[in-house]
Protein backbone atom coordinates (compact mmCIF):
# COMPACT_ATOMS: atom_id res chain seq x y z
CA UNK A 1 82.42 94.57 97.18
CA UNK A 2 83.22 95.05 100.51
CA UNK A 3 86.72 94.85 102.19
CA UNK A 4 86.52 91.57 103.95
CA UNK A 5 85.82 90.07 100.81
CA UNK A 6 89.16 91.11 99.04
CA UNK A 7 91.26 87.84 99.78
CA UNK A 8 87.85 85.92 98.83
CA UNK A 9 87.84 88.12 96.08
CA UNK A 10 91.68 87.90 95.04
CA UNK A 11 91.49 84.01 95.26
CA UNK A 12 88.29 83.82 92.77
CA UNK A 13 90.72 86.06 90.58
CA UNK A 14 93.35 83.38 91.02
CA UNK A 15 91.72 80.26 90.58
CA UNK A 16 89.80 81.60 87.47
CA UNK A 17 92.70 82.98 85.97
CA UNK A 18 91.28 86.40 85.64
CA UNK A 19 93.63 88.77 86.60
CA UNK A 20 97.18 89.26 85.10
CA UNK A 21 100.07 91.03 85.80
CA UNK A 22 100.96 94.08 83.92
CA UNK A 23 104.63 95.86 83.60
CA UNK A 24 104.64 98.78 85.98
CA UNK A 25 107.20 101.64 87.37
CA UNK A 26 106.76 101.81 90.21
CA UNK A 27 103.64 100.26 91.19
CA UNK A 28 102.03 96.84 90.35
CA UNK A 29 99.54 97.08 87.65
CA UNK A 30 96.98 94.29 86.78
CA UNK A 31 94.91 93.54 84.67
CA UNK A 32 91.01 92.11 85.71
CA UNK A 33 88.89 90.34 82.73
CA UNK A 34 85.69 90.09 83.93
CA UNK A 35 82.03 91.96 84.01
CA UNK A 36 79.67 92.96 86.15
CA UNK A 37 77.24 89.97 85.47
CA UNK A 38 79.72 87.48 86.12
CA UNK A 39 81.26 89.08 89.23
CA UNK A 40 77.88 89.55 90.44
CA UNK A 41 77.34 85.41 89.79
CA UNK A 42 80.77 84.92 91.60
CA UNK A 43 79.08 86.84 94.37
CA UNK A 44 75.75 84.73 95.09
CA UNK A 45 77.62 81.91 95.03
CA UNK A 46 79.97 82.72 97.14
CA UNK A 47 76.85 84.25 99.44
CA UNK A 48 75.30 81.19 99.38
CA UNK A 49 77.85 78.93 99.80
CA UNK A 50 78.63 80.98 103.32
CA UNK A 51 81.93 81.56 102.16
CA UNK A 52 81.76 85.67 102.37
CA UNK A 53 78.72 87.50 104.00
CA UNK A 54 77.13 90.35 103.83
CA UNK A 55 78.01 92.89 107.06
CA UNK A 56 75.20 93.73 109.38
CA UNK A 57 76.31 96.93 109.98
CA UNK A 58 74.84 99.87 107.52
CA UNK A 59 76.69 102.57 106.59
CA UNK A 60 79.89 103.60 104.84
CA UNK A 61 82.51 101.48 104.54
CA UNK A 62 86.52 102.37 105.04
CA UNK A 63 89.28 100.70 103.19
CA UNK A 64 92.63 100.69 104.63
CA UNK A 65 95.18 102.33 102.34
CA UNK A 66 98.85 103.05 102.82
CA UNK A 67 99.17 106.46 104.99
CA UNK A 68 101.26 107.54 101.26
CA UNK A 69 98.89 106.38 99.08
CA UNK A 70 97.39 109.82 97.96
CA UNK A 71 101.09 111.33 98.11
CA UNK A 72 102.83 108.41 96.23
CA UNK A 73 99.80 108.92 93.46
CA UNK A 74 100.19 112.45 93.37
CA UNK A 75 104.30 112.19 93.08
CA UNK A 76 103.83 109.65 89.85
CA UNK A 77 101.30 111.59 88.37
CA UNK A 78 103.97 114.45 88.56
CA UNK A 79 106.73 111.90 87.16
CA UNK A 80 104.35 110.89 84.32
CA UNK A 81 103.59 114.79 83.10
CA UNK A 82 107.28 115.06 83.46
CA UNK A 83 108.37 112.53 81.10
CA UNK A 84 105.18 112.95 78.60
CA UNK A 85 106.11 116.94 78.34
């Protein structure tokens, strides 16, 4: 996976009703049935089809995250040893 391929991604999800909301605090759990054989099948197709492609650049790859994201996690891992101690 790369990141221009999440909405592609998301929409496969969708349409094959694969992913499913899970109760959360704070956040917005879900849950993904799949495996890597048939998310690798969703893949070609998709490659062949033209409808996501692979980037010509090489190298790493950078995801954009909220500027919280590692302090939010960090806070709710707090919360959670909190309420589990």
């Amino acid at each position: 996976m790369v990141p221009e391929w999440a909405p592609w991604f998301m929409r496969e999800l969708n349409q094959r009703k694969a992913i499913r909301p899970l109760t959360g605090l704070g956040c917005s759990p879900v849950l993904v049935s799949g495996n890597k054989p048939i998310f690798l099948k969703w893949i070609g197709k998709a490659l062949r089809e033209g409808l996501i492609h692979i980037p010509k650049e090489n190298g790493s790859m950078t995801w954009k995250l909220p500027s919280n994201f590692l302090a939010r996690s960090a806070s709710e891992a707090a919360m959670t040893v909190r309420t589990t101690s």
